[in-house]
C-alpha atoms as a PDB file:
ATOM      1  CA  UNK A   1     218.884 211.351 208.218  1.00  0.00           C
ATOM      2  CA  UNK A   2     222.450 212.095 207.254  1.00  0.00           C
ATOM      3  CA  UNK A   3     223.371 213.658 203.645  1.00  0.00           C
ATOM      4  CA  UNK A   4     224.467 211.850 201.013  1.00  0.00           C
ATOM      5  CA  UNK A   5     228.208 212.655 199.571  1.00  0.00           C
ATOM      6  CA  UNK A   6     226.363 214.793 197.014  1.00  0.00           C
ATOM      7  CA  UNK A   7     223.973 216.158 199.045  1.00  0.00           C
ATOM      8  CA  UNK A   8     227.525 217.475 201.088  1.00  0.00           C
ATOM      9  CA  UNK A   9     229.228 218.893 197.852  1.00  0.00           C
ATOM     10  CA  UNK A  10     225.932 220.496 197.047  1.00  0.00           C
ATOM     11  CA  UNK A  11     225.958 222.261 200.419  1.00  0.00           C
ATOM     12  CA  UNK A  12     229.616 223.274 199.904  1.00  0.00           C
ATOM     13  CA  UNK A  13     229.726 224.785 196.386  1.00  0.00           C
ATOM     14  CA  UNK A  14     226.357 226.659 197.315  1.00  0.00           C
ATOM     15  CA  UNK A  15     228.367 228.094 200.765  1.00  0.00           C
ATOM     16  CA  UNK A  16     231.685 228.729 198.589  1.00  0.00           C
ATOM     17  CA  UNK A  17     229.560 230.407 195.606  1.00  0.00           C
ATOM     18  CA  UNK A  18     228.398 232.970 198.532  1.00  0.00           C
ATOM     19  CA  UNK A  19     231.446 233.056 199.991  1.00  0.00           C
ATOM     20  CA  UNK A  20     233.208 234.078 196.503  1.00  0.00           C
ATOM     21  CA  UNK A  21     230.847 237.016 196.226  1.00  0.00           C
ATOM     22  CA  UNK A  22     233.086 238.272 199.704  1.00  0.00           C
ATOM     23  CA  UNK A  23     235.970 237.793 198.133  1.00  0.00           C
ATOM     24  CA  UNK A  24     235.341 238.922 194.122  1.00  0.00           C
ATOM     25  CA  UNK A  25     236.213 234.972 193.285  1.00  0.00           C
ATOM     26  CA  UNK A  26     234.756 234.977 189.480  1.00  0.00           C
ATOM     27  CA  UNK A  27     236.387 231.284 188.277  1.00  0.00           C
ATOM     28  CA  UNK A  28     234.766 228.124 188.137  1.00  0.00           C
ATOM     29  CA  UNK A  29     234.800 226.582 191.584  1.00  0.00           C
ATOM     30  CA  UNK A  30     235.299 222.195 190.855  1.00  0.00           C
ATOM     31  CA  UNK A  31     236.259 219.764 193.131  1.00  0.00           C
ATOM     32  CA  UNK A  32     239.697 219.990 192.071  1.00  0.00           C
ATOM     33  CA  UNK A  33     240.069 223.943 192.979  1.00  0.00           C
ATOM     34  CA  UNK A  34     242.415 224.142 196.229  1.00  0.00           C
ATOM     35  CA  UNK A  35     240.822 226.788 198.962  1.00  0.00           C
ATOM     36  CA  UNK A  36     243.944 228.525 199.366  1.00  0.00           C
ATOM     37  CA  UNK A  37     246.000 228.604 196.135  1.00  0.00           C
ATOM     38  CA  UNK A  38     243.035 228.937 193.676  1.00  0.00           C
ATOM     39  CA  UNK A  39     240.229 230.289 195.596  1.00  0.00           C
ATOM     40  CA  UNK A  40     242.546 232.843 197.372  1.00  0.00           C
ATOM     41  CA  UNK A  41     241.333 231.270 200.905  1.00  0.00           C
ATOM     42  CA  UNK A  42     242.753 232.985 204.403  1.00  0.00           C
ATOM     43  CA  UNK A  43     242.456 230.632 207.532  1.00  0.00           C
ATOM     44  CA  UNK A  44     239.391 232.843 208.395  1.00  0.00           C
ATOM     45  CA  UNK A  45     237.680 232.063 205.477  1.00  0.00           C
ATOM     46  CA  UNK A  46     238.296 227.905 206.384  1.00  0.00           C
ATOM     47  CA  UNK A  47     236.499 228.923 209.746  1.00  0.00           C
ATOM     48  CA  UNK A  48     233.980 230.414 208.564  1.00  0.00           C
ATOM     49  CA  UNK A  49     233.346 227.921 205.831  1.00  0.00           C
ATOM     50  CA  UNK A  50     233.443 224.665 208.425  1.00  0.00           C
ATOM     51  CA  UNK A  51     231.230 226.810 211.088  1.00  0.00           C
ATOM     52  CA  UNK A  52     228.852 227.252 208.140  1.00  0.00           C
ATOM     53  CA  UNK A  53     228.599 223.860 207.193  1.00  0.00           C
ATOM     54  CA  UNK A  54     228.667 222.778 210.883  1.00  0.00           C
ATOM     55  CA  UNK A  55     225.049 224.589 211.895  1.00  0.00           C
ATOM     56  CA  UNK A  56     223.838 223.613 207.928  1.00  0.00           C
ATOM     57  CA  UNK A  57     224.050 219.188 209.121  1.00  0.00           C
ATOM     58  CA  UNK A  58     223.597 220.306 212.832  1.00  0.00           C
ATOM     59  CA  UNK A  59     226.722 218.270 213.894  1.00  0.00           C
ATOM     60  CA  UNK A  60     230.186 219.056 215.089  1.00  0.00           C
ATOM     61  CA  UNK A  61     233.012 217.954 212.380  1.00  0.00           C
ATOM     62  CA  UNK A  62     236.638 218.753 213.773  1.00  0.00           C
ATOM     63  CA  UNK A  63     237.727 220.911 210.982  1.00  0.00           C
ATOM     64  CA  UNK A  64     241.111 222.275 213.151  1.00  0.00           C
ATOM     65  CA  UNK A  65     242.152 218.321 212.646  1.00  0.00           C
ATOM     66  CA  UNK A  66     241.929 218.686 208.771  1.00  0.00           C
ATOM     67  CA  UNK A  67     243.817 222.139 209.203  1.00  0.00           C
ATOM     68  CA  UNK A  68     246.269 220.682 211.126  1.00  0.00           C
ATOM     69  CA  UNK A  69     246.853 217.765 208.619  1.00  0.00           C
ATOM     70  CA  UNK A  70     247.061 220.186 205.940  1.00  0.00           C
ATOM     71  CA  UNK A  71     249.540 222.104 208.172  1.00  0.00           C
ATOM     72  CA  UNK A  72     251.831 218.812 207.575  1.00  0.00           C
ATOM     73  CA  UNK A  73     251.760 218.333 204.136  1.00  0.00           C
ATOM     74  CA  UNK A  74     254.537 219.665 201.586  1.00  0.00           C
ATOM     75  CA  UNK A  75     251.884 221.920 199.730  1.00  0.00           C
ATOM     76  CA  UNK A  76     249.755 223.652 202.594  1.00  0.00           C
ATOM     77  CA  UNK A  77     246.312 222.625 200.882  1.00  0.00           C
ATOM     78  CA  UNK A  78     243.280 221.176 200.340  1.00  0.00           C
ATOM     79  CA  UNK A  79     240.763 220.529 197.912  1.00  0.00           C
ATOM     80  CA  UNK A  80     237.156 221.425 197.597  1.00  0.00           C
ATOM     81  CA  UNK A  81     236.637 217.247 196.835  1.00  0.00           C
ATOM     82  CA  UNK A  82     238.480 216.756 200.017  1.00  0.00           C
ATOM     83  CA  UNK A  83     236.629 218.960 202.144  1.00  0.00           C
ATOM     84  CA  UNK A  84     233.737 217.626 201.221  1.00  0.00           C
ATOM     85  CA  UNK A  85     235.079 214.052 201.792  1.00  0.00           C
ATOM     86  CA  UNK A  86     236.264 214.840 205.428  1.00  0.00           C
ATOM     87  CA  UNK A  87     232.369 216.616 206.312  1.00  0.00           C
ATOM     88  CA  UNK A  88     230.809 213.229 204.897  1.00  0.00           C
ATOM     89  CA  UNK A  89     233.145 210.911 206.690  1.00  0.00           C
ATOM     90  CA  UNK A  90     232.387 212.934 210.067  1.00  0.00           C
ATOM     91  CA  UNK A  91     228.534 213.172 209.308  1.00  0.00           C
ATOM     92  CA  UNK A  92     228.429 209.733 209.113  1.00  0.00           C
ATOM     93  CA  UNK A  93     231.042 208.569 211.808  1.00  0.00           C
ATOM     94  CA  UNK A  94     228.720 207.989 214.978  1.00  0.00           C
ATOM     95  CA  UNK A  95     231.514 208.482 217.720  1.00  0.00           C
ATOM     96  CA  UNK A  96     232.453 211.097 218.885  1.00  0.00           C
ATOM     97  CA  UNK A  97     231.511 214.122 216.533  1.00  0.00           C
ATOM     98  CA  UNK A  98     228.162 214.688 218.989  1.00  0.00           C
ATOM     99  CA  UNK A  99     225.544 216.775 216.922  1.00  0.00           C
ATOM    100  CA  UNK A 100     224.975 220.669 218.021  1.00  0.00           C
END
């Protein structure tokens, strides 16, 4: 059964709440927080995040093409909302993002 959008964001804060424990993060973490700017995010941290939320929904989502769009834009970021967006869209796309 795949996740609802909410069921996604759910997943995420809960992995980003741990994940701020790592890195002493003690704001409010919304939708609207960018990973790098205002969670103080490294590239490692974006793999770690996607390969967590890869073997939570059992399916591959190509996270290095959202880093790579990111790469393009004029402010190198992205936002916890969009994240989220980009795992739902892939959860529920039945090409080619194969599950695990």
């Amino acid at each position: 059964m795949t996740p609802t959008r909410q069921a996604v964001m759910n997943t995420l804060m809960e992995l980003l709440a741990q994940l701020a424990g790592d890195w002493d993060y003690e704001g409010a973490i919304t939708a609207d927080a960018l990973l790098f700017r205002d969670l103080g995010f490294q590239s490692l941290d974006a793999v770690v995040l996607g390969n967590s939320l890869q073997e939570q929904f059992g399916h591959i989502i190509p996270y290095a093409d959202l880093l790579s769009n990111i790469g393009q834009r004029e402010l190198n970021d992205v936002t916890v909302g969009e994240w989220a967006d980009f795992t739902y869209q892939h959860l529920n796309d039945r090409s080619p993002g194969a599950p695990l």
